[in-house]
PDB file of N, CA and C in Angstrom:
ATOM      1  N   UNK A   1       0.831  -1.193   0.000  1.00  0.00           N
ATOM      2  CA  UNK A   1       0.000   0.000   0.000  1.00  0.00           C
ATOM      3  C   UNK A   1       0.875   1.255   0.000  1.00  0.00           C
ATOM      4  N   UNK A   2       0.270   2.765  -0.380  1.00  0.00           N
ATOM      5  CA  UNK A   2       0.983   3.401  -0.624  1.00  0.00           C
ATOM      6  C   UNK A   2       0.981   4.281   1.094  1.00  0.00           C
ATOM      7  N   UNK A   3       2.392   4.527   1.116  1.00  0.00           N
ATOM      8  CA  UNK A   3       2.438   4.929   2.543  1.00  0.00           C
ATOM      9  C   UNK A   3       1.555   6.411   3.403  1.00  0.00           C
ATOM     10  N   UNK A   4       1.082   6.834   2.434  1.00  0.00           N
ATOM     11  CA  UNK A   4       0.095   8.088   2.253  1.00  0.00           C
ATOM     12  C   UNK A   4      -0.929   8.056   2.657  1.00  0.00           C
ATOM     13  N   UNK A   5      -1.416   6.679   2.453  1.00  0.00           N
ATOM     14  CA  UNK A   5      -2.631   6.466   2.565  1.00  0.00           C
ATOM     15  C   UNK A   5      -3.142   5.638   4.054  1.00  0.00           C
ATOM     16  N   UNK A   6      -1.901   5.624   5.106  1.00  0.00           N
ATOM     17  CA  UNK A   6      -1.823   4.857   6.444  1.00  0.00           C
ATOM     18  C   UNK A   6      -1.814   5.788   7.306  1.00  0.00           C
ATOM     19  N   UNK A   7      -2.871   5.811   8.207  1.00  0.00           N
ATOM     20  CA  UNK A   7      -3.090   7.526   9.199  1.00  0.00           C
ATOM     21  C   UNK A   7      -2.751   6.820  10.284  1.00  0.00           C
ATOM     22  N   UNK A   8      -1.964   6.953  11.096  1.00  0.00           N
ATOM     23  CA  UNK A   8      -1.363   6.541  12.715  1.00  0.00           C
ATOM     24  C   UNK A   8      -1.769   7.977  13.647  1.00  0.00           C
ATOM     25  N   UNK A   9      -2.389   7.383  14.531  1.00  0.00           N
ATOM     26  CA  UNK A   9      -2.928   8.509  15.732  1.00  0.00           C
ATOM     27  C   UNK A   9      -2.928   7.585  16.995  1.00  0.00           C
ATOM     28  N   UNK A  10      -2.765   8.325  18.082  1.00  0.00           N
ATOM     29  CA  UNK A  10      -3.571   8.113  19.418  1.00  0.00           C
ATOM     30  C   UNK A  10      -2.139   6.825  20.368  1.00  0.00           C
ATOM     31  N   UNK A  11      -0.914   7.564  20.021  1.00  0.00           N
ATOM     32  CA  UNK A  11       0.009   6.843  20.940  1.00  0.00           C
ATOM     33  C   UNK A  11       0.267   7.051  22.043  1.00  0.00           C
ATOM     34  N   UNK A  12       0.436   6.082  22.859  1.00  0.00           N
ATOM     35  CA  UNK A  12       0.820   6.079  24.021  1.00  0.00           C
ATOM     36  C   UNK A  12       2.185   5.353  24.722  1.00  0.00           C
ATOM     37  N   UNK A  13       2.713   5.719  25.438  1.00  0.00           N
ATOM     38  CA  UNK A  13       4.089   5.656  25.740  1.00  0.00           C
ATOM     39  C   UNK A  13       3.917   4.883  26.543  1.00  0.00           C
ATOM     40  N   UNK A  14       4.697   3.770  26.923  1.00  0.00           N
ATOM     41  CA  UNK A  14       4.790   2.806  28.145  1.00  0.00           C
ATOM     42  C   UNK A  14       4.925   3.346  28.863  1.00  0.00           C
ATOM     43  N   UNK A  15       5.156   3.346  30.195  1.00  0.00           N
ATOM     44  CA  UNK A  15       6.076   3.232  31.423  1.00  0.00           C
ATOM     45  C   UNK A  15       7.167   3.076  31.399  1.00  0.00           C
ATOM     46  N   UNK A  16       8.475   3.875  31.059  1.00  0.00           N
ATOM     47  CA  UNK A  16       9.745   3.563  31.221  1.00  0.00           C
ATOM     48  C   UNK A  16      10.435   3.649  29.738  1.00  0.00           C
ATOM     49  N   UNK A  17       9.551   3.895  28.869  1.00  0.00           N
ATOM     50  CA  UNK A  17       9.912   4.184  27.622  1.00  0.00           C
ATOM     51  C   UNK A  17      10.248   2.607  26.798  1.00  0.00           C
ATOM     52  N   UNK A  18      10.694   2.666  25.650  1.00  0.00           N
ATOM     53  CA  UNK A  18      11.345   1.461  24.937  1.00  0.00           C
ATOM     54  C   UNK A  18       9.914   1.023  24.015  1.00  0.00           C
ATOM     55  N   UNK A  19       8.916   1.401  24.238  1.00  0.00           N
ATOM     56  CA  UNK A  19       7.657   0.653  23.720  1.00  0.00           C
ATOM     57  C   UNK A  19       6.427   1.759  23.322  1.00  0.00           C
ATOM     58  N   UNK A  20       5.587   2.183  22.213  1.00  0.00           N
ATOM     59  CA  UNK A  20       4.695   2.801  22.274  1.00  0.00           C
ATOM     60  C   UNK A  20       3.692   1.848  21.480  1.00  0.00           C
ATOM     61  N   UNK A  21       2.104   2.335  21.929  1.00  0.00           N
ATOM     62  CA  UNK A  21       1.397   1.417  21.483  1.00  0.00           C
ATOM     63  C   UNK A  21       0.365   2.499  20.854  1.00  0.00           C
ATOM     64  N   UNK A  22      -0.053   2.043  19.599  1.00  0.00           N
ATOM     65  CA  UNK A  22      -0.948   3.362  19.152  1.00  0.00           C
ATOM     66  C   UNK A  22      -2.117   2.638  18.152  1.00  0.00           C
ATOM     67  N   UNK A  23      -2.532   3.186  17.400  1.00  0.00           N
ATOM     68  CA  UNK A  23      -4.070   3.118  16.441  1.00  0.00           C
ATOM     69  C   UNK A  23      -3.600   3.562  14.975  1.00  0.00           C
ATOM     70  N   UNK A  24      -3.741   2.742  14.365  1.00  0.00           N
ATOM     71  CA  UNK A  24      -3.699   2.846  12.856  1.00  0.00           C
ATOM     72  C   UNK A  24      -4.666   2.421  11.618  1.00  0.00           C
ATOM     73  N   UNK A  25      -5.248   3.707  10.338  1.00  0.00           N
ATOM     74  CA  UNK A  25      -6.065   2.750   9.245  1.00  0.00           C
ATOM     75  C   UNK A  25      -5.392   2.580   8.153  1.00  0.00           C
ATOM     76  N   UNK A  26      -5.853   2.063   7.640  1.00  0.00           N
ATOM     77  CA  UNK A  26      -4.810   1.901   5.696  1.00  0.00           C
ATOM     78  C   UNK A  26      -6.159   2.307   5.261  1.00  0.00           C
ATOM     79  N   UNK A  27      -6.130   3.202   4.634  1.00  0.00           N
ATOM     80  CA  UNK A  27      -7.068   3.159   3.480  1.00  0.00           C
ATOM     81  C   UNK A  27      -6.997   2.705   1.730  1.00  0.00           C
ATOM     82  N   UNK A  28      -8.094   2.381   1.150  1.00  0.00           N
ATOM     83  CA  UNK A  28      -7.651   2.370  -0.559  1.00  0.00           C
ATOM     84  C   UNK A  28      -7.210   2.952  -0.990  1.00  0.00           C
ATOM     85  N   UNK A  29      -7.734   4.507  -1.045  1.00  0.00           N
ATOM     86  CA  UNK A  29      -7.738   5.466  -1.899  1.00  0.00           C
ATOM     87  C   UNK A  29      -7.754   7.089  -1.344  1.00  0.00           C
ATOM     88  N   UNK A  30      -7.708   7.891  -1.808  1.00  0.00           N
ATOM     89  CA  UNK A  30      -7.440   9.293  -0.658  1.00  0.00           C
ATOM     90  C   UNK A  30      -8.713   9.540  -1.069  1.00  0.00           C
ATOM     91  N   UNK A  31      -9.681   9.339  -2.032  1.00  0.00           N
ATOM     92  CA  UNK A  31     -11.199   9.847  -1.727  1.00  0.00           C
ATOM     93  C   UNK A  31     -11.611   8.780  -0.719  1.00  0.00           C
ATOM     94  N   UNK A  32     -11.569   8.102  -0.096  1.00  0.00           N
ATOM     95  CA  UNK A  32     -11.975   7.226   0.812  1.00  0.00           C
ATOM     96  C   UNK A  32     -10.926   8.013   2.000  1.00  0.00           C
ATOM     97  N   UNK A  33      -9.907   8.197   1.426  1.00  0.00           N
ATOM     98  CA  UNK A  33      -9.320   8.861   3.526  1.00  0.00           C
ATOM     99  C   UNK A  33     -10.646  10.201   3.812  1.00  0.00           C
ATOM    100  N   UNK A  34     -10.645  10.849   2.320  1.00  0.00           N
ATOM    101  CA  UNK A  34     -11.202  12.234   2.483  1.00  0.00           C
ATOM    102  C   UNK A  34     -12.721  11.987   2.967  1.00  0.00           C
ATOM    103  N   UNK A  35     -13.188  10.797   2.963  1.00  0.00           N
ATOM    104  CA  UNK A  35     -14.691  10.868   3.031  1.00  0.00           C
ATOM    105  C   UNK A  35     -14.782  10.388   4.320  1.00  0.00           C
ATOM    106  N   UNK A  36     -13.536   9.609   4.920  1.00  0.00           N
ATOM    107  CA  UNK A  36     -13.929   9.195   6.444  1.00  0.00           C
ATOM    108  C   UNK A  36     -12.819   9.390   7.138  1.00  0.00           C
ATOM    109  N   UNK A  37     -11.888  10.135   6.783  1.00  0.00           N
ATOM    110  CA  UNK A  37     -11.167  11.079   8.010  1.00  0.00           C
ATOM    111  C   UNK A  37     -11.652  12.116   8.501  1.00  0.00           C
ATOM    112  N   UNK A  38     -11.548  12.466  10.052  1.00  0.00           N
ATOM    113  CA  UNK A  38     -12.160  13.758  10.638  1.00  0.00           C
ATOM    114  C   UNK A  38     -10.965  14.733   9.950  1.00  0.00           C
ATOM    115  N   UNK A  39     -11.407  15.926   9.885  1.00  0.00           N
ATOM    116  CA  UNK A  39     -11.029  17.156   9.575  1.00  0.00           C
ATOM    117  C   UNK A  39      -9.600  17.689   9.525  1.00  0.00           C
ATOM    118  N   UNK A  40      -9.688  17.578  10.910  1.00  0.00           N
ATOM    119  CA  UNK A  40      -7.925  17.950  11.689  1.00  0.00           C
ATOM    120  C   UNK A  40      -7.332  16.978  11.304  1.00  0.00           C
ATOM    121  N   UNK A  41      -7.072  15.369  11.201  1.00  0.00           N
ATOM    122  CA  UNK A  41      -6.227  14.543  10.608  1.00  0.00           C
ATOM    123  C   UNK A  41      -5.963  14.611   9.271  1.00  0.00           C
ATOM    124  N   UNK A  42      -6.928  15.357   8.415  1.00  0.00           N
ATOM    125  CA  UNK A  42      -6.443  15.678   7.114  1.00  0.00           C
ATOM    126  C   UNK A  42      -5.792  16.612   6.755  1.00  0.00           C
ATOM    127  N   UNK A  43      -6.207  17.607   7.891  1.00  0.00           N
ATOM    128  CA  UNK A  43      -5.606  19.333   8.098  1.00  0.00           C
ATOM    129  C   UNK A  43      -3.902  18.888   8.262  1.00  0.00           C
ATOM    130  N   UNK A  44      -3.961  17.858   9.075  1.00  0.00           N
ATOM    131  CA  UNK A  44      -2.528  17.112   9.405  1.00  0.00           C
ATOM    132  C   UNK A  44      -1.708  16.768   8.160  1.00  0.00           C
ATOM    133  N   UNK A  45      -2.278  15.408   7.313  1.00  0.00           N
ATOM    134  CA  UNK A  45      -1.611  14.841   6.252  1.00  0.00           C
ATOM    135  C   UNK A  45      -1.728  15.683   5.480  1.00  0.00           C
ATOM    136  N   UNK A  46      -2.052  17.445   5.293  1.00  0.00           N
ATOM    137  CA  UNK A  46      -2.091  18.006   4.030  1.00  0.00           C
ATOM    138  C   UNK A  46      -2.835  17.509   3.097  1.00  0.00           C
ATOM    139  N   UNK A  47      -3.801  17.175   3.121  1.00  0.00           N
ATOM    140  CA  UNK A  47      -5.377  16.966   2.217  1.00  0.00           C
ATOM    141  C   UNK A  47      -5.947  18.043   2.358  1.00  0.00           C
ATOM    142  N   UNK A  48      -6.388  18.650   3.507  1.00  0.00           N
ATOM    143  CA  UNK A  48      -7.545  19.725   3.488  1.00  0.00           C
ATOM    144  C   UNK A  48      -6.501  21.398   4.275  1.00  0.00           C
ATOM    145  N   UNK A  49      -7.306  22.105   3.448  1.00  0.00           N
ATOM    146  CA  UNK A  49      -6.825  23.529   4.296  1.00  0.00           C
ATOM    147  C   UNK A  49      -7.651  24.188   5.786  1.00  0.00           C
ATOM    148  N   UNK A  50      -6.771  24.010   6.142  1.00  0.00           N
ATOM    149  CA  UNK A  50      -7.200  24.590   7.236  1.00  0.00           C
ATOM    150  C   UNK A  50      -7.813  26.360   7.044  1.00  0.00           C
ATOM    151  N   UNK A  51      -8.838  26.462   7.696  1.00  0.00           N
ATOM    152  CA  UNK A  51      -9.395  28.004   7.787  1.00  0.00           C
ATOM    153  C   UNK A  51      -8.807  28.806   8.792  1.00  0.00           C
ATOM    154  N   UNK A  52      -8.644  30.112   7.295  1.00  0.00           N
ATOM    155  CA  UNK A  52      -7.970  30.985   7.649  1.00  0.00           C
ATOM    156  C   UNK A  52      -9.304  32.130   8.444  1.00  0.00           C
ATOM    157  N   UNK A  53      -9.056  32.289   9.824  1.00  0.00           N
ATOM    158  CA  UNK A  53     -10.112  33.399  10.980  1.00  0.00           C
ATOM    159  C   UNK A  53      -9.114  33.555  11.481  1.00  0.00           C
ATOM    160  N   UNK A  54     -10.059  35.211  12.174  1.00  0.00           N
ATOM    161  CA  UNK A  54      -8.726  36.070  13.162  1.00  0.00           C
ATOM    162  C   UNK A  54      -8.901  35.035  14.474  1.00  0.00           C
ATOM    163  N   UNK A  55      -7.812  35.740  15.404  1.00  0.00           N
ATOM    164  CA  UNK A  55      -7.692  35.231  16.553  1.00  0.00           C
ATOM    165  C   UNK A  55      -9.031  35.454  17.225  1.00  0.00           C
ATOM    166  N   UNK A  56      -9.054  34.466  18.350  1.00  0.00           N
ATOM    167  CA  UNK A  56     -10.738  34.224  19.136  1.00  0.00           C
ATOM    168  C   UNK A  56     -10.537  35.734  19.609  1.00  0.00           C
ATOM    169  N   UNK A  57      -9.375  36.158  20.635  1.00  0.00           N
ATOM    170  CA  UNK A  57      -9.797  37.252  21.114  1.00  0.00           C
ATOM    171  C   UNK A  57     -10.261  38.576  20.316  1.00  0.00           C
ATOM    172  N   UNK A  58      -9.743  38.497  18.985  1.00  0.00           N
ATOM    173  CA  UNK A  58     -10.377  39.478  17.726  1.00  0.00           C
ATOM    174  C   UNK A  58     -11.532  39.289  17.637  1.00  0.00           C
ATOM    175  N   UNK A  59     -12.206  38.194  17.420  1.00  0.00           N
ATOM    176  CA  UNK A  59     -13.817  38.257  17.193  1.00  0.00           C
ATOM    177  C   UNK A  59     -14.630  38.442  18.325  1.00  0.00           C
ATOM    178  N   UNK A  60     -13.901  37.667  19.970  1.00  0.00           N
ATOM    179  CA  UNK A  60     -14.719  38.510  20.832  1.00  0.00           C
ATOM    180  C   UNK A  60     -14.886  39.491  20.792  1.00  0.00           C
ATOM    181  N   UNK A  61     -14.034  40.738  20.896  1.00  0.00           N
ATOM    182  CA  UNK A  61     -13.906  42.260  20.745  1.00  0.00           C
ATOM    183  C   UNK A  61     -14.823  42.496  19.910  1.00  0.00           C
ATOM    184  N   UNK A  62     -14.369  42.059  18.591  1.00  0.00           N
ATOM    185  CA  UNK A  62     -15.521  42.181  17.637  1.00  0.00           C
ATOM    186  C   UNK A  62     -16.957  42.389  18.042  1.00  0.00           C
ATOM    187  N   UNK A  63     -17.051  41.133  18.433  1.00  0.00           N
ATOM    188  CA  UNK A  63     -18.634  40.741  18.983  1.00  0.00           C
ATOM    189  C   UNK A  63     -19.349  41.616  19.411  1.00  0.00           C
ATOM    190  N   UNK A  64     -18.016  41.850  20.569  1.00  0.00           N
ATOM    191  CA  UNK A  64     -18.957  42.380  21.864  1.00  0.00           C
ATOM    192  C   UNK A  64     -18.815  44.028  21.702  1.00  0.00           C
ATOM    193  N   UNK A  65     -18.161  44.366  20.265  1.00  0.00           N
ATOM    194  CA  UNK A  65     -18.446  46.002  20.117  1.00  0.00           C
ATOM    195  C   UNK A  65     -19.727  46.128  19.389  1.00  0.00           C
ATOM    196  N   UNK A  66     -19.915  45.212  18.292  1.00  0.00           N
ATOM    197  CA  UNK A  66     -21.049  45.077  17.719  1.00  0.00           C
ATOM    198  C   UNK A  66     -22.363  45.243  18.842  1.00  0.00           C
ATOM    199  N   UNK A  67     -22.425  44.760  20.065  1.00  0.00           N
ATOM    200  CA  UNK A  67     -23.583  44.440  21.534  1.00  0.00           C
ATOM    201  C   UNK A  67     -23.664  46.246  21.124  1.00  0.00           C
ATOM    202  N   UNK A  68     -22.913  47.218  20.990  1.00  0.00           N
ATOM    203  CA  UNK A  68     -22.930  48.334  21.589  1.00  0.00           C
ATOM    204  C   UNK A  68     -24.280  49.068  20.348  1.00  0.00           C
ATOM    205  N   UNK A  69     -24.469  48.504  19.312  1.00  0.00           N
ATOM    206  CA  UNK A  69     -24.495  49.094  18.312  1.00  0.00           C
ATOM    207  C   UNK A  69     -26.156  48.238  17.651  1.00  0.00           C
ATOM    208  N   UNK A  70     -27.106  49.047  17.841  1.00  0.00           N
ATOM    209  CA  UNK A  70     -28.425  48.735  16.786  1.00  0.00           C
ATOM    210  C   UNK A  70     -28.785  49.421  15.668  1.00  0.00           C
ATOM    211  N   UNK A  71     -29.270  47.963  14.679  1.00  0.00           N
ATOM    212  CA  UNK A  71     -30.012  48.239  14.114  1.00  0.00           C
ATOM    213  C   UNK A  71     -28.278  48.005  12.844  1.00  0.00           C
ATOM    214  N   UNK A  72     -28.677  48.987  11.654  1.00  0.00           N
ATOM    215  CA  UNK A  72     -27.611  48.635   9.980  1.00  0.00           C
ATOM    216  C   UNK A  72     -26.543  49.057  10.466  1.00  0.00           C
ATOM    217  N   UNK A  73     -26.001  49.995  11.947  1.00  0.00           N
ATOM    218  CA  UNK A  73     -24.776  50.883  12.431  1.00  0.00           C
ATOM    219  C   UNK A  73     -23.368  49.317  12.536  1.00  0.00           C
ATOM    220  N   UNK A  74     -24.214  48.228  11.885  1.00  0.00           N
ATOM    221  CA  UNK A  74     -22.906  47.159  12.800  1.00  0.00           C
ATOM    222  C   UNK A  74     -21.531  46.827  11.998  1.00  0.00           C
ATOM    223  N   UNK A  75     -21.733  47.365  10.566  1.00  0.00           N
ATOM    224  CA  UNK A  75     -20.221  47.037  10.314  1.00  0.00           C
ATOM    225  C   UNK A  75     -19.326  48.534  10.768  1.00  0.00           C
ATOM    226  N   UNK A  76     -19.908  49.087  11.150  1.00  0.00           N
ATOM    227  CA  UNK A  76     -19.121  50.211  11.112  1.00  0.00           C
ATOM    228  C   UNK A  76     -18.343  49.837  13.092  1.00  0.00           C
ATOM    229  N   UNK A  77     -19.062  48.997  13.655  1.00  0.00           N
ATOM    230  CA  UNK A  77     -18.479  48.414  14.910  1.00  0.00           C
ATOM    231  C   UNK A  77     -17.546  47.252  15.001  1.00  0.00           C
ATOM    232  N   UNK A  78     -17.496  46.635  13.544  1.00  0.00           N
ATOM    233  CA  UNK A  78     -16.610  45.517  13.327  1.00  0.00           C
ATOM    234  C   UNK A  78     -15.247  45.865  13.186  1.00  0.00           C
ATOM    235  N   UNK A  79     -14.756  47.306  12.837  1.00  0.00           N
ATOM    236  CA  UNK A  79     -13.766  47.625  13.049  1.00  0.00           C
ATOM    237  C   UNK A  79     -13.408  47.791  14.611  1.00  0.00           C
ATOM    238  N   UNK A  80     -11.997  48.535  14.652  1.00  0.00           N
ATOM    239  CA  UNK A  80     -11.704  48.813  15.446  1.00  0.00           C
ATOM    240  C   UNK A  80     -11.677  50.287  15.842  1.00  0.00           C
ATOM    241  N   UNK A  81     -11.618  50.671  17.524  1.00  0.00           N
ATOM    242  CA  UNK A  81     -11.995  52.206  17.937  1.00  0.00           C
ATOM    243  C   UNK A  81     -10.689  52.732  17.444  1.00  0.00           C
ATOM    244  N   UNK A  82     -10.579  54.300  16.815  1.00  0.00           N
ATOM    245  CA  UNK A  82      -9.750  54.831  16.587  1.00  0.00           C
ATOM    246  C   UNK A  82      -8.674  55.313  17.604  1.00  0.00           C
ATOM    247  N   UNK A  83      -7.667  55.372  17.721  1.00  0.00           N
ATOM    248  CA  UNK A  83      -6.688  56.036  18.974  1.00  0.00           C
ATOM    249  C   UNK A  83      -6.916  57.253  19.244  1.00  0.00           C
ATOM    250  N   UNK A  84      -6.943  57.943  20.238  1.00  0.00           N
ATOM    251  CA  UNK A  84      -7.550  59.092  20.363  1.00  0.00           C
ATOM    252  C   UNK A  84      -8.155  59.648  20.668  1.00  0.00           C
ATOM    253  N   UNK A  85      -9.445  59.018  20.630  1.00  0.00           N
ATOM    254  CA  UNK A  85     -10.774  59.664  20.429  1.00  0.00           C
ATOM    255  C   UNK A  85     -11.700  58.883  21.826  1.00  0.00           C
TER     256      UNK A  85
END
């Protein structure tokens, strides 16, 4: 099989080292990894892209400037406050 197509996850280390014991699939084909691998293990082997979003604490801020703001005024809160002012 082609070595691409063998996903190894979920090892665990003995006691004392010398030995790890872990979980492995072979699949056929990479439309078969792609249709029943979770997400992040593909994000891993470079199959799928990972999404590009700002940092969590950016969209909280975000969020919670938007709370300040009703009604069509909300992209103008998705930015950020000017320095200064």
């Amino acid at each position: 099989t082609d070595k691409d197509r063998v996903v190894v996850f979920g090892f665990r280390t003995a006691f004392g080292g010398g030995r790890s014991t872990g979980f492995a699939l072979v699949y056929d084909s990479e439309e078969a990894q792609k249709r029943f691998e979770p997400k992040y293990r593909l994000i891993r082997d470079g199959l799928a892209k990972k999404a590009e979003r700002p940092t969590r604490k950016l969209r909280k801020e975000r969020k919670n400037r938007q709370k300040k703001f009703r009604g069509t005024a909300k992209v103008k809160a998705a930015e950020p406050p000017k320095k200064g002012k």
